[in-house]
Protein backbone atom coordinates (compact mmCIF):
# COMPACT_ATOMS: atom_id res chain seq x y z
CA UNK A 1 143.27 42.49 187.23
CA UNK A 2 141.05 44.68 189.46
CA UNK A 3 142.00 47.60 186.50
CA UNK A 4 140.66 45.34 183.29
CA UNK A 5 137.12 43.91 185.46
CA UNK A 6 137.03 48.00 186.21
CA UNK A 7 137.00 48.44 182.67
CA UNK A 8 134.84 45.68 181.55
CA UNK A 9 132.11 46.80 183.74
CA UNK A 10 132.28 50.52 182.34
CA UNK A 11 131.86 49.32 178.74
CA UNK A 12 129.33 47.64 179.38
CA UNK A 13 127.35 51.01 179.52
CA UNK A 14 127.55 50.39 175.88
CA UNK A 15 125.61 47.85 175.53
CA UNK A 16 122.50 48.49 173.98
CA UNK A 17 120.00 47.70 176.68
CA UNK A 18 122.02 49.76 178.74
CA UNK A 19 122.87 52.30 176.63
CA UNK A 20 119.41 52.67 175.90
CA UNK A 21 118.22 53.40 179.60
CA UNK A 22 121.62 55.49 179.63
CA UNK A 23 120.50 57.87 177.24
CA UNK A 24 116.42 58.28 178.66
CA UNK A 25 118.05 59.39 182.31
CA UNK A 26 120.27 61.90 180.27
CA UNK A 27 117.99 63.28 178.30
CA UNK A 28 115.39 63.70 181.33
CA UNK A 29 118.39 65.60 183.41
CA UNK A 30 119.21 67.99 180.02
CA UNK A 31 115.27 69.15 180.56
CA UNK A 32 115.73 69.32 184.09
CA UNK A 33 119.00 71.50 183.62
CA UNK A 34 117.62 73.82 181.03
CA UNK A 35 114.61 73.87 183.26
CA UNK A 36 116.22 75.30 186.25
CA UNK A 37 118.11 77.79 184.08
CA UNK A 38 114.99 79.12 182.68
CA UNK A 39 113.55 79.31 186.56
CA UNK A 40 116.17 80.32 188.75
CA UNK A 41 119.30 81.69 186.63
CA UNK A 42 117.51 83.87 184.02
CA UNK A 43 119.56 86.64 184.85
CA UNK A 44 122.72 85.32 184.24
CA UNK A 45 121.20 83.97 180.92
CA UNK A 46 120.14 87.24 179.97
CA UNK A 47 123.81 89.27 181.27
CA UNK A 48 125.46 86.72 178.93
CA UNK A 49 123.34 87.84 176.15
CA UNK A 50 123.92 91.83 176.60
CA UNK A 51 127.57 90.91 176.92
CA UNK A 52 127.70 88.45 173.75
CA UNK A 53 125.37 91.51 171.85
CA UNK A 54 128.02 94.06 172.99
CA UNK A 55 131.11 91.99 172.13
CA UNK A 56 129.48 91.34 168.39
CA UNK A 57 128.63 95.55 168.47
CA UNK A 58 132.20 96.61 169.80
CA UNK A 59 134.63 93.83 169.08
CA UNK A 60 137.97 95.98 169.15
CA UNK A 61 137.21 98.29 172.50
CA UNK A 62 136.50 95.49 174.92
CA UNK A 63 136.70 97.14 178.50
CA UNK A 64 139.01 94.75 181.18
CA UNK A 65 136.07 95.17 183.17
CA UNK A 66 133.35 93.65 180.53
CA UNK A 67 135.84 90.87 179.93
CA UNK A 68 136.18 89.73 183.79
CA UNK A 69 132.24 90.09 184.36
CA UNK A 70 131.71 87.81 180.92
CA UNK A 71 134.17 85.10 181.99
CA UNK A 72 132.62 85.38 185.75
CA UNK A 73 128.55 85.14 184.23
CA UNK A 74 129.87 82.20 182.48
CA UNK A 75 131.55 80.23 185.65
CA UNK A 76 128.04 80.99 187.29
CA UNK A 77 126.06 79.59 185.27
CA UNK A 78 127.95 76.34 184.44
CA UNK A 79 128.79 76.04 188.56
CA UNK A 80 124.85 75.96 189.03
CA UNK A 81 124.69 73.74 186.51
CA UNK A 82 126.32 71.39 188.13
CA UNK A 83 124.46 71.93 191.45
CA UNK A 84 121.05 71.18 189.27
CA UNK A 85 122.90 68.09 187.62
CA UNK A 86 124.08 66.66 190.88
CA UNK A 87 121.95 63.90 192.47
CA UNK A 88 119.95 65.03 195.99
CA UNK A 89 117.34 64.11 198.78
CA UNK A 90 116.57 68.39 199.20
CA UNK A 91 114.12 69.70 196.48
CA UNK A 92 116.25 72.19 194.32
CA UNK A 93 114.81 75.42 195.33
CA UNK A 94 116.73 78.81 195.67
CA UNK A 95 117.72 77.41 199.00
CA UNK A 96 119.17 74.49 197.86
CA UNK A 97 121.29 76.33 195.28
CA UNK A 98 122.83 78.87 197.33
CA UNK A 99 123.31 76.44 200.53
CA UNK A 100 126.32 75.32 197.70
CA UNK A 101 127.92 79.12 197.01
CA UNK A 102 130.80 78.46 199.56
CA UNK A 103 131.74 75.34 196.20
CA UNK A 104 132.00 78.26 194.29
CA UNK A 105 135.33 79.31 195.53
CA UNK A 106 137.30 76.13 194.69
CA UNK A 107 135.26 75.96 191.65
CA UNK A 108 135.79 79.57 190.76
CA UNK A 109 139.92 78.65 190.87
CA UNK A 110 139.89 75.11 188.38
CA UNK A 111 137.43 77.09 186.14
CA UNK A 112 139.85 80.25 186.28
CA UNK A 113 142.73 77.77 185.27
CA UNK A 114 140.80 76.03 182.10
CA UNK A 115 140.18 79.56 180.74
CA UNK A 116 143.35 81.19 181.26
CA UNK A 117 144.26 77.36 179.83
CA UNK A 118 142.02 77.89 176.87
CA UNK A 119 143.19 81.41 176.33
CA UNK A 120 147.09 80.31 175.79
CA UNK A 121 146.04 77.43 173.38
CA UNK A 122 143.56 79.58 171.45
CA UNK A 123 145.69 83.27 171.42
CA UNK A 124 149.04 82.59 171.18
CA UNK A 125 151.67 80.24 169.34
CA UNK A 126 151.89 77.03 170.55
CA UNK A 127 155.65 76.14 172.18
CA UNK A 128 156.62 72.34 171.80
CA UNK A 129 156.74 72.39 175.85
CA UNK A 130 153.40 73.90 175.69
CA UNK A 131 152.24 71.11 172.84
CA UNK A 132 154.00 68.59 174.87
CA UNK A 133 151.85 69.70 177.69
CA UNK A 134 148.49 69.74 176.31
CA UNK A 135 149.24 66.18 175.21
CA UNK A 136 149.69 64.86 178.46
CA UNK A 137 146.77 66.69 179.82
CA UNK A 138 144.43 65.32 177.39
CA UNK A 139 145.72 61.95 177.53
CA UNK A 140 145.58 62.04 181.35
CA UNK A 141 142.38 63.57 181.78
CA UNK A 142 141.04 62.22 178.84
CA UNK A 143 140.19 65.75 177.37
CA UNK A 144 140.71 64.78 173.75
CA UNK A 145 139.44 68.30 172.69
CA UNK A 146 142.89 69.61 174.08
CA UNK A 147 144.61 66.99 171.66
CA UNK A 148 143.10 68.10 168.63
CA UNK A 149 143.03 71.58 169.53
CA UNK A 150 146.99 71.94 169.69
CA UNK A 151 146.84 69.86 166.18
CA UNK A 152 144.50 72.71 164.60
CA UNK A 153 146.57 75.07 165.96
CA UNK A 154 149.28 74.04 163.96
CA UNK A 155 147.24 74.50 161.02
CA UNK A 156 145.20 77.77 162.21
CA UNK A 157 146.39 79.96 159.33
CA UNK A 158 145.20 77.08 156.72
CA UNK A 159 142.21 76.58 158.48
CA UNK A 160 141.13 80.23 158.02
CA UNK A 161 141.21 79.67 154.42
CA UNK A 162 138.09 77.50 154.24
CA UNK A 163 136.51 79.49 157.24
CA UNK A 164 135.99 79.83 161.02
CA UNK A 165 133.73 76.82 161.32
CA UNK A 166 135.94 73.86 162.16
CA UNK A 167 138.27 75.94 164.26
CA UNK A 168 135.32 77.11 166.54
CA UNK A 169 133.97 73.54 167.19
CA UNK A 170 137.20 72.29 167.77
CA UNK A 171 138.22 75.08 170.33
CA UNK A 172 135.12 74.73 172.42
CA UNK A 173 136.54 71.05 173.52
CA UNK A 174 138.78 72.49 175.16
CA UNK A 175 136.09 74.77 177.41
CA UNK A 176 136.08 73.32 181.18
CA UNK A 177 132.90 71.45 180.97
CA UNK A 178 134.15 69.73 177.93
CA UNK A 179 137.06 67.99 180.16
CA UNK A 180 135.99 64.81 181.90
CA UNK A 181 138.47 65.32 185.04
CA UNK A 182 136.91 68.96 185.74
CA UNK A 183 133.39 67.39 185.72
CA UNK A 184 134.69 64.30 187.71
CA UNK A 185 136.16 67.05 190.31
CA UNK A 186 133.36 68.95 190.41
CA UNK A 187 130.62 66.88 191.17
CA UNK A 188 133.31 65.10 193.88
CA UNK A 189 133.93 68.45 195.41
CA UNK A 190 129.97 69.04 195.81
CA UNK A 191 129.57 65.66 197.55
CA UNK A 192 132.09 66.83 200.05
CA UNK A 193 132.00 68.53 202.65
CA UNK A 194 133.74 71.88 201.36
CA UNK A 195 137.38 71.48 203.18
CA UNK A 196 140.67 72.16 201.71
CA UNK A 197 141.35 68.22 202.08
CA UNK A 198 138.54 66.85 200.93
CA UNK A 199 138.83 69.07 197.97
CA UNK A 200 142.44 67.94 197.16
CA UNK A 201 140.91 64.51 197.74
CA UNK A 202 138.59 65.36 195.29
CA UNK A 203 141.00 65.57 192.71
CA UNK A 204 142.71 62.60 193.13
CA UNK A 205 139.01 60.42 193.33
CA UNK A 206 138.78 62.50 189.94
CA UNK A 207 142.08 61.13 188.65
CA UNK A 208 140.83 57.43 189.85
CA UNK A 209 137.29 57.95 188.49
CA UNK A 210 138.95 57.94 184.47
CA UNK A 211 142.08 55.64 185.64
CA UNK A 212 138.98 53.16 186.49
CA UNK A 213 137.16 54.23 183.43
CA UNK A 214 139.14 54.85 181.18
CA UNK A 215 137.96 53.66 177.57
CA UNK A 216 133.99 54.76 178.41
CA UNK A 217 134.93 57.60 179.47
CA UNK A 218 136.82 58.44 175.93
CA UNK A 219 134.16 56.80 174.14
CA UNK A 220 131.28 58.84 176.27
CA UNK A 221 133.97 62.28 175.25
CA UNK A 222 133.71 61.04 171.42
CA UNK A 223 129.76 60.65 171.86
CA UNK A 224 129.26 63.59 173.55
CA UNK A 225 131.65 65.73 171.05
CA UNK A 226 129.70 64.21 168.27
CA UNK A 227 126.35 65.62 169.39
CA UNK A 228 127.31 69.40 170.77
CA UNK A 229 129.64 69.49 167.82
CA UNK A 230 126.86 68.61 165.36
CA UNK A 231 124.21 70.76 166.98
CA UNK A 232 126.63 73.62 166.98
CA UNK A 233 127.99 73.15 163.33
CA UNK A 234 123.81 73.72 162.75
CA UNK A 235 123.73 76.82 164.69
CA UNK A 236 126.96 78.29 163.05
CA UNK A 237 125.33 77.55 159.51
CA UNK A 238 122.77 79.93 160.73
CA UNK A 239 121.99 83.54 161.15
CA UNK A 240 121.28 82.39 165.07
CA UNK A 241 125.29 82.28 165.48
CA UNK A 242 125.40 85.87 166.27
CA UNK A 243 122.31 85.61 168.47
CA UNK A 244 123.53 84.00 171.55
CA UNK A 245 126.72 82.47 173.33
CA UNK A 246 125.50 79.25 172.03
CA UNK A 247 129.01 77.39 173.29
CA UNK A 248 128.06 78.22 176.65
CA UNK A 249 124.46 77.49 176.34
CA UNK A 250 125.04 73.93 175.09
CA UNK A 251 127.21 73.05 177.99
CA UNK A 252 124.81 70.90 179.88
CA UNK A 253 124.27 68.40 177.30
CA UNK A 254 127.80 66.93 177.84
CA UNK A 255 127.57 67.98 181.58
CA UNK A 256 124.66 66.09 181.72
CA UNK A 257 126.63 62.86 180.51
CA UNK A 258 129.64 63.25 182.53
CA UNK A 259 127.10 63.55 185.55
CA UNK A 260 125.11 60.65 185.19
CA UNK A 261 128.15 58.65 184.00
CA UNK A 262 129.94 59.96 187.55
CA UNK A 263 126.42 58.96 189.29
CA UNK A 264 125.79 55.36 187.67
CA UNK A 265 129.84 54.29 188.42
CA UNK A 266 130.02 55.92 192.20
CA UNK A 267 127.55 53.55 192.85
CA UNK A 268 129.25 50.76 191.51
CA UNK A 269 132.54 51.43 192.27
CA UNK A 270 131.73 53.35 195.35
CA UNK A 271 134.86 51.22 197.51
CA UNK A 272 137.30 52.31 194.75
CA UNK A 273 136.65 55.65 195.86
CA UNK A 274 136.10 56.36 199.41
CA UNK A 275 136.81 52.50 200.78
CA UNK A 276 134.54 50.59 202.46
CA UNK A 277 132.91 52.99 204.60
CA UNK A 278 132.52 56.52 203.17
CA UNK A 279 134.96 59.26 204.68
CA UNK A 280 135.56 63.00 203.74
């Protein structure tokens, strides 16, 4: 019973009144996001355009080296990204964002696991263990992307015939800010208070946070798909594709839902959670 009222009271996001109001908040905390990129992480803006240029320049002699220092510029910037997202009392100032660098480990380690993730689903044949896997993943962590990129990859070779547009969209769902349950953990994990167990607890109020949620959170997935796969189905029409990372660079417009989805709900269902008085 306590499962269906959980339920009830997360679709009713949907409504329109609340929808409406929904929407304003996340559009104000996209500005803020891209705001505090623009400010404070420039230069890892600007690194991940010298790599994407180089990459485009010298596709087939890739140095191990360039490769670790792109996928590292990238877990930067969407870690701060979550720091700016995140709800606080402190005014977000340089000392506010690296008072949170000791998150980046843990962070660092899910982040290294979605790529390496992304990697196997994107690079190489699919087993049916591995299929079977991503399956379960995306149904458990309600990271549909996963789900329909195993069912491209069963079709990759036809899919080149008519182009690499649908295959790129498709493959960025599967990126680790595309994945409710890593955005879920993450924002847990920076309202903790950085130890090993309240990080593993993290993950498990994660886990609760969709169990509790479940149909917004795969209708706020499908909304939030809709509009980064739209906007970058525009970009990839363009010339601008080869001008910037854009994947990356979109990232905090379904960051920014996740976030104040996570925000609105821990408030409401803050006992769910953490009980009735709050513990680490």
């Amino acid at each position: 019973m306590q499962l269906i009222q959980s339920w009830k009271m997360s679709l009713s996001l949907f409504k329109p009144s609340n929808l409406k109001l929904f929407l304003l908040i996340t559009a104000k905390s996209i500005w803020q996001v891209y705001r505090a990129m623009i400010c404070y992480f420039w230069p890892l803006i600007i690194t991940s355009l010298i790599i994407h240029t180089y990459k485009l320049s010298y596709p087939a002699s890739l140095p191990s080296w360039l490769i670790f220092l792109d996928v590292a510029t990238q877990i930067l910037l969407i870690f701060f990204v979550f720091v700016a997202i995140r709800s606080s009392v402190p005014r977000k100032t340089v000392i506010y964002y690296t008072r949170h660098l000791p998150y980046l480990i843990p962070f660092g380690l899910w982040a290294s696991f979605m790529y390496g993730l992304n990697y196997i689903l994107t690079y190489h044949k699919l087993l049916t263990t591995v299929q079977v896997f991503s399956i379960v993943f995306a149904i458990v962590t309600g990271g549909l992307g996963l789900l329909a990129l195993s069912y491209l990859l069963t079709i990759r070779n036809a899919s080149k015939l008519i182009g690499h547009i649908p295959y790129a969209i498709v493959a960025d769902f599967s990126r680790l800010w595309f994945i409710p349950f890593g955005s879920f953990f993450t924002l847990f994990m920076l309202d903790s208070d950085g130890r090993p167990l309240t990080i593993i607890k993290s993950l498990r109020r994660a886990m609760m946070m969709i169990y509790y949620n479940y149909p917004a959170v795969i209708l706020l997935y499908l909304c939030s798909a809709i509009v980064y796969g739209v906007l970058l189905f525009l970009i990839l029409l363009t010339p601008a594709d080869s001008w910037a990372p854009w994947g990356l660079f979109l990232a905090p417009i379904p960051i920014s839902l996740f976030a104040n989805f996570y925000i609105k709900y821990l408030h409401a269902q803050f006992s769910l959670y953490y009980g009735e008085k709050k513990k680490a």
